[in-house]
Protein backbone atom coordinates (compact mmCIF):
# COMPACT_ATOMS: atom_id res chain seq x y z
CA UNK A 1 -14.23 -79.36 164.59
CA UNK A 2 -16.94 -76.80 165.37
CA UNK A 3 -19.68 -79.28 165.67
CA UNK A 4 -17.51 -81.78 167.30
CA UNK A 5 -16.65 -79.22 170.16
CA UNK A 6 -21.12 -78.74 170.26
CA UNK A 7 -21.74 -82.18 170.34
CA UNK A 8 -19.00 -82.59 173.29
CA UNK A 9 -20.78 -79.29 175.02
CA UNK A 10 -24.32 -80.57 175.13
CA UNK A 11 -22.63 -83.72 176.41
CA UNK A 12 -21.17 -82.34 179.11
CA UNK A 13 -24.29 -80.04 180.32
CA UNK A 14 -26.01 -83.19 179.84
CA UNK A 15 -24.04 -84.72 182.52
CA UNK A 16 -23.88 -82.04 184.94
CA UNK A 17 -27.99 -81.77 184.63
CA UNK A 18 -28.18 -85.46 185.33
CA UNK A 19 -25.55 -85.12 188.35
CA UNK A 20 -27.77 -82.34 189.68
CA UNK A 21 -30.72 -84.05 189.73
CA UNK A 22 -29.75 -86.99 190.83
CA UNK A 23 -27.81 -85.25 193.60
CA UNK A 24 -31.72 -83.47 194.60
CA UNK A 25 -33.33 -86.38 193.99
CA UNK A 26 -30.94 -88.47 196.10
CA UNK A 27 -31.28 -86.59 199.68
CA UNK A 28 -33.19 -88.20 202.37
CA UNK A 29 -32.52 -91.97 200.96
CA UNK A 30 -33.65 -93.19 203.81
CA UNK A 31 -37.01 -91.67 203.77
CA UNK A 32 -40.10 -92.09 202.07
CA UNK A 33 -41.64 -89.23 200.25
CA UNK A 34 -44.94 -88.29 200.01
CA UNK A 35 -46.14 -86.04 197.57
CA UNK A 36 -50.17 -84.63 197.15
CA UNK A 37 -49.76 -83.56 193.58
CA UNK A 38 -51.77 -80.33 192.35
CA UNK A 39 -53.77 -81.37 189.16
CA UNK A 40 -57.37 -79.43 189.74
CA UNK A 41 -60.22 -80.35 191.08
CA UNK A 42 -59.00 -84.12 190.72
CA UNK A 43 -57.34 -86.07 192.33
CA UNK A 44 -53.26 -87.54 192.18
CA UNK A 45 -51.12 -88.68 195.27
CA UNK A 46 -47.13 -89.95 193.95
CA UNK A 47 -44.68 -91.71 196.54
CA UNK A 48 -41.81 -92.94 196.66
CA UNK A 49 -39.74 -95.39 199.04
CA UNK A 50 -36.08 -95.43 200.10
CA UNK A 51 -35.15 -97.84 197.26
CA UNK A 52 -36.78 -95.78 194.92
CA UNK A 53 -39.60 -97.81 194.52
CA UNK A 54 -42.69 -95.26 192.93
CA UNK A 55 -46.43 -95.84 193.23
CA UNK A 56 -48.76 -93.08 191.32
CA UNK A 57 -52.44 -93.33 193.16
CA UNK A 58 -54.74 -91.28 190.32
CA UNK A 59 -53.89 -89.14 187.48
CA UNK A 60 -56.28 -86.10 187.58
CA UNK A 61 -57.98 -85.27 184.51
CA UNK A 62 -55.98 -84.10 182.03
CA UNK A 63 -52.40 -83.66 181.00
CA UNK A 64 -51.86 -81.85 183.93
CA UNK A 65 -50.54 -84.80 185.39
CA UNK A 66 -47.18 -84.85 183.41
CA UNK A 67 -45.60 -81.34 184.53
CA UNK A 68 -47.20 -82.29 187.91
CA UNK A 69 -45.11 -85.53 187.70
CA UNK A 70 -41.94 -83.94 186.58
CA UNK A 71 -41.80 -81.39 189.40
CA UNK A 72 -41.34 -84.55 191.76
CA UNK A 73 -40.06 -87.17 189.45
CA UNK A 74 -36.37 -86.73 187.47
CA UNK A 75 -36.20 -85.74 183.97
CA UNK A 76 -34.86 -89.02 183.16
CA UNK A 77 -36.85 -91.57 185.23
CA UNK A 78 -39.33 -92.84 182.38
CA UNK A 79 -41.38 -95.44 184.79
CA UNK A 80 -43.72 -95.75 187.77
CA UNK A 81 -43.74 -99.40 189.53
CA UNK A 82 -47.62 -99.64 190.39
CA UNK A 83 -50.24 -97.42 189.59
CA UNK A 84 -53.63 -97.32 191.83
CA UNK A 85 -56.90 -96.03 190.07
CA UNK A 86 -59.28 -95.68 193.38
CA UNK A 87 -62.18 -95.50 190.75
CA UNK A 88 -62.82 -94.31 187.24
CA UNK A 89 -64.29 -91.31 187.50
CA UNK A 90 -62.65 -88.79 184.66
CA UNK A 91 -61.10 -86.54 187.82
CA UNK A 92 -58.95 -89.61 188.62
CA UNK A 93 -58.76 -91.84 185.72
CA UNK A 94 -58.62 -89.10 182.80
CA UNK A 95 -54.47 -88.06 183.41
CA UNK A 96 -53.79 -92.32 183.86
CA UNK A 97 -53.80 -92.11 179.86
CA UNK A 98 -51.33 -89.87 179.42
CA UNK A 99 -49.42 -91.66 182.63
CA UNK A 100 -49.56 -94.94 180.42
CA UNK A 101 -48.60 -93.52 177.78
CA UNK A 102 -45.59 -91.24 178.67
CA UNK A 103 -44.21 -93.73 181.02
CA UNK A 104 -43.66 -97.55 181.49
CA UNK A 105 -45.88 -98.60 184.53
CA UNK A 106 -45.15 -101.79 185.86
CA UNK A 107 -48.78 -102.58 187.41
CA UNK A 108 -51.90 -100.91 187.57
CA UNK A 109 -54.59 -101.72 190.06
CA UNK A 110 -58.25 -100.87 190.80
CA UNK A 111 -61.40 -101.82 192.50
CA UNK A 112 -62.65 -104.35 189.63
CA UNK A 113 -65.43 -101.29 187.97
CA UNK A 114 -66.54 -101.59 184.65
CA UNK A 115 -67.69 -98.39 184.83
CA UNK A 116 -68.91 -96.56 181.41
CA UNK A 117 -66.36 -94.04 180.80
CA UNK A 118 -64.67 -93.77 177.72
CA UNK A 119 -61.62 -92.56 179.13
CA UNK A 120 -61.55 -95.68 181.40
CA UNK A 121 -62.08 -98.29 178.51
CA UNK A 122 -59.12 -96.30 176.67
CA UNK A 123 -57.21 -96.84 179.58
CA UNK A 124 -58.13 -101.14 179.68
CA UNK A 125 -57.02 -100.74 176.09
CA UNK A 126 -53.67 -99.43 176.81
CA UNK A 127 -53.19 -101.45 178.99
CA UNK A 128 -53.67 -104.69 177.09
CA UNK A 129 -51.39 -103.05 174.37
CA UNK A 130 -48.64 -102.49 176.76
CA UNK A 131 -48.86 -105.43 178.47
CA UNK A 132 -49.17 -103.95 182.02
CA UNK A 133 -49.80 -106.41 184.71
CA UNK A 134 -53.30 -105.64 186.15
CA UNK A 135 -55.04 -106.80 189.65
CA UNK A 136 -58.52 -106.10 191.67
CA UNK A 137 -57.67 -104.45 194.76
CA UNK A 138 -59.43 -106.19 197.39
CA UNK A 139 -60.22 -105.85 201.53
CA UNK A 140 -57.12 -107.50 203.04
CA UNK A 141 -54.51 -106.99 200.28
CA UNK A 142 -51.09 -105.80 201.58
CA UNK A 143 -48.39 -105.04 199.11
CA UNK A 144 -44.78 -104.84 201.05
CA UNK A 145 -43.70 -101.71 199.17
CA UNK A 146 -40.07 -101.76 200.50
CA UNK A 147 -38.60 -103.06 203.80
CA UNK A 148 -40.78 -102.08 206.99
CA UNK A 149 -43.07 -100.33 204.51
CA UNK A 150 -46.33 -101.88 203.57
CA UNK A 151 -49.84 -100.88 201.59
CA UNK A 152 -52.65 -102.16 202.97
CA UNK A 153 -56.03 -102.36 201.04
CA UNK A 154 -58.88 -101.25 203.03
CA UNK A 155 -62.19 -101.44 200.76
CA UNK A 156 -64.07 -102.80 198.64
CA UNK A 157 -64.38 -106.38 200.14
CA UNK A 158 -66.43 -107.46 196.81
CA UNK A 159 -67.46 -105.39 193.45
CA UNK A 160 -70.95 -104.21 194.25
CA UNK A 161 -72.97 -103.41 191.13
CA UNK A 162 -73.76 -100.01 191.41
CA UNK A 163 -74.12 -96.73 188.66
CA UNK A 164 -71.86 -94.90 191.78
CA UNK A 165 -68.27 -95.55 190.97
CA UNK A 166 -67.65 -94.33 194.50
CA UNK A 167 -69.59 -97.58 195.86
CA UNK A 168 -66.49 -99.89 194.65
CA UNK A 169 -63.40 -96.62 195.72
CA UNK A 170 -60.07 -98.14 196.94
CA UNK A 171 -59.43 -97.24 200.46
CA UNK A 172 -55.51 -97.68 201.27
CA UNK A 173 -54.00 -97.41 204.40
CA UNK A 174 -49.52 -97.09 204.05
CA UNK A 175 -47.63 -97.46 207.11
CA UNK A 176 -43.82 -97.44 207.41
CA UNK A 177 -42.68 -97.50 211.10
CA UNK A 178 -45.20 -95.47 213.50
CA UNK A 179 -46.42 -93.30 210.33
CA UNK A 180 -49.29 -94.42 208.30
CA UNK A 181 -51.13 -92.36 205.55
CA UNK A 182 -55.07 -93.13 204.90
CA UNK A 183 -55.94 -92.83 201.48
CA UNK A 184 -59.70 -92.72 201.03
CA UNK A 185 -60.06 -91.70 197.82
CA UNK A 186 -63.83 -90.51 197.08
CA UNK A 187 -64.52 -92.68 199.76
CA UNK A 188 -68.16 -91.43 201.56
CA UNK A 189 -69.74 -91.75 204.65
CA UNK A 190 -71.30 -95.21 203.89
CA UNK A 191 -67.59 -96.00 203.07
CA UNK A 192 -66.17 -94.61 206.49
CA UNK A 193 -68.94 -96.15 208.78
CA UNK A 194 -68.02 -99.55 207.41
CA UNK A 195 -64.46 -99.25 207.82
CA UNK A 196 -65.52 -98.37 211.68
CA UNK A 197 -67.58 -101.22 212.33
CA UNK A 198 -64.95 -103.10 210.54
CA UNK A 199 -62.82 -102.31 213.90
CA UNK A 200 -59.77 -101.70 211.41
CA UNK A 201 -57.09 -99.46 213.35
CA UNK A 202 -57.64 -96.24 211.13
CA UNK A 203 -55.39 -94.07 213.23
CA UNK A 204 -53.51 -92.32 210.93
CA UNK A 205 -51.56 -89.28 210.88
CA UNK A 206 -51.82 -88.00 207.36
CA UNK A 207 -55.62 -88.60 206.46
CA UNK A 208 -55.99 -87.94 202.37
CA UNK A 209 -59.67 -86.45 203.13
CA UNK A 210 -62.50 -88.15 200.93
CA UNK A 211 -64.09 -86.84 198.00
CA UNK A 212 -62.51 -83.57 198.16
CA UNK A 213 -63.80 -82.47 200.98
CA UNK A 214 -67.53 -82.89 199.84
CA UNK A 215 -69.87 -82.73 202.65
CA UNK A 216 -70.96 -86.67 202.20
CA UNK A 217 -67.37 -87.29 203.73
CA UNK A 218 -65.49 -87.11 207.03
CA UNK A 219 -68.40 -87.81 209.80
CA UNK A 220 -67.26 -86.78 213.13
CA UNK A 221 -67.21 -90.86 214.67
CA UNK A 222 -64.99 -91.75 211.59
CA UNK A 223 -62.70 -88.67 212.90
CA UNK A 224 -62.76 -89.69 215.83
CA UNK A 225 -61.00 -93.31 214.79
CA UNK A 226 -58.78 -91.35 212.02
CA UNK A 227 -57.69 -88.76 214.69
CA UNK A 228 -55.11 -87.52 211.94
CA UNK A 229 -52.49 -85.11 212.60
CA UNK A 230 -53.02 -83.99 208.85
CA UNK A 231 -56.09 -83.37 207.06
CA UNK A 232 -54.77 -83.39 202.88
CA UNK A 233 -58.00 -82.18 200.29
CA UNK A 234 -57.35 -82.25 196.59
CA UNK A 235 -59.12 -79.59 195.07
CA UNK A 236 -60.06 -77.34 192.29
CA UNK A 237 -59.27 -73.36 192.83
CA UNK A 238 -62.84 -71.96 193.06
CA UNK A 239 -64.49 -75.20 191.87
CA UNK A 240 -67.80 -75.70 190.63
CA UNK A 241 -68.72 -77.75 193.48
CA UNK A 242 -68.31 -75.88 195.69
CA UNK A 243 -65.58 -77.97 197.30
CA UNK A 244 -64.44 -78.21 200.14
CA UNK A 245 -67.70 -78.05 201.77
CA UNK A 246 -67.73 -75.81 204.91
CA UNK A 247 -69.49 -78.62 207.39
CA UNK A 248 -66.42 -81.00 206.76
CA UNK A 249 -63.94 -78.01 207.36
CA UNK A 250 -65.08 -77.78 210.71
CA UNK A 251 -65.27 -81.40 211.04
CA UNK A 252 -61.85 -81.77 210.65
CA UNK A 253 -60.82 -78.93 212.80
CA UNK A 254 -62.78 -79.71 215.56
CA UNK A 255 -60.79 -83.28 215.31
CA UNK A 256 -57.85 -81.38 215.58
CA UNK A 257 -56.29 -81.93 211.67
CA UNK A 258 -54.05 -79.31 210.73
CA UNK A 259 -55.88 -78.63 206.65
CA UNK A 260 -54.15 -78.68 203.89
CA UNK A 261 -55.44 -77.43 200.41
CA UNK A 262 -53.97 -78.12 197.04
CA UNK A 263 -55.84 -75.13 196.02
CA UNK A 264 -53.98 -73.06 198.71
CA UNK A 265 -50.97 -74.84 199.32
CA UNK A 266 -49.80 -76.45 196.17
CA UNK A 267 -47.85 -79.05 196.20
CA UNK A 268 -48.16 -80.98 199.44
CA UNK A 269 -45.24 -82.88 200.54
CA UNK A 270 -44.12 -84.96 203.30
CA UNK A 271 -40.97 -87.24 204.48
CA UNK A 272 -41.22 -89.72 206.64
CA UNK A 273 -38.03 -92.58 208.07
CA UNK A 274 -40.83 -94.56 209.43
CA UNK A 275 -39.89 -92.97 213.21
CA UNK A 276 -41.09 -89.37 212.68
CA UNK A 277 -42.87 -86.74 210.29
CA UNK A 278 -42.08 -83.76 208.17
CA UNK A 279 -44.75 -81.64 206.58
CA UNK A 280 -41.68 -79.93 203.86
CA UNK A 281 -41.99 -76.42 203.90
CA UNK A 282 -43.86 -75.99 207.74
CA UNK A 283 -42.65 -73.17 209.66
């Protein structure tokens, strides 16, 4: 009788846990969420749509990526509809292993690179094993994510052979309404310039800042296009790197971004209904 009356106990704590977090999880339905998680110097952007479709661009390095992932993410939701790798360097690709392997992803995508990293041919293996759906993200690619909210791929137009990793980075731009979010990725300055002479509309308010803020990002005339509201850098608490560099700091405040650090601010997160903005946690 004892054990019975445990059993029904955990059952019904259970429950109420799952009520709770469905009932935090559940607010805002009709807005997307947008959330730059904190994994390091790496890099690892989650969102999700009204619906409750998830996308998971990056993983960070290291198993960082699963408490980072349950902070935002239900105890009980096991799987991630498409997962982006902008390039596999071990900073982004390194926590996708764990991600594969802790969760059932529907898709993942990337810029075509055979790069040589073990961590990245682990990843191709797990993915074979799992049977996860796999595509080449190219120039022109748009993915409707949910309704009136679309991801629209950027760069690379082609796989360019290269020992950089960086010279075949996904470049995303998501729009839902009047809000869009560019996603650069380690994108560099080569990378920007082309998307300007490309005469895409960059304008963006949320601008995911490339390569961490290195200075061989964010040149004042690709600013200038962005002209984001938002400046996001994913980055390592006193990093070896000596990221973010302080030339593309005052790059992006002299193009009027409001900065925001993961190794200041933590968890960055914003809601959006596609009509206006909400940086959570701005006074």
């Amino acid at each position: 009788m004892k054990r019975n009356f445990k059993y029904i106990f955990v059952l019904i704590l259970l429950a109420v846990a799952v009520i709770s977090w469905r009932e935090a999880f559940g607010r805002d339905r009709d807005k997307l969420k947008f959330y730059m998680l904190d994994v390091g110097q790496g890099d690892a952007i989650f969102i999700e749509t009204p619906s409750g479709n998830q996308i998971l661009f990056d993983g960070g390095q290291d198993r960082k990526i699963l408490e980072e992932l349950g902070k935002v993410m239900p105890f009980y939701d096991r799987s991630i509809d498409l997962v982006i790798l902008t390039h596999p360097h071990l900073d982004h690709a390194g926590g996708l292993l764990e991600v594969l392997k802790n969760y059932e992803v529907g898709e993942l995508m990337d810029g075509g690179d055979n790069y040589n990293l073990a961590e990245y041919g682990e990843l191709k293996k797990l993915m074979e094993e799992k049977k996860i759906k796999y595509e080449v993200a190219r120039r022109g690619l748009k993915i409707s994510l949910d309704k009136g909210i679309s991801l629209l791929v950027l760069a690379p137009d082609k796989l360019i052979k290269s020992d950089n990793p960086h010279d075949n980075n996904v470049v995303s731009r998501l729009s839902y309404g009047r809000i869009d979010f560019l996603l650069m990725g380690d994108g560099e300055k080569g990378e920007e310039l082309k998307l300007v002479q490309a005469d895409d509309n960059l304008e963006s308010e949320v601008l995911k800042v490339g390569h961490h803020g290195s200075k061989t990002s964010s040149n004042p005339l690709f600013l200038e296009e962005v002209n984001p509201e938002y400046a996001l850098i994913s980055v390592g608490a006193k990093n070896r790197y000596g990221h973010p560099a302080q030339i593309t700091l005052d790059n992006l405040l002299a193009a009027g971004a409001k900065i925001l650090r993961t190794d200041i601010d933590s968890i960055i997160e914003f809601k959006t209904d596609g009509d206006s903005l909400t940086l959570v946690g701005e006074k």
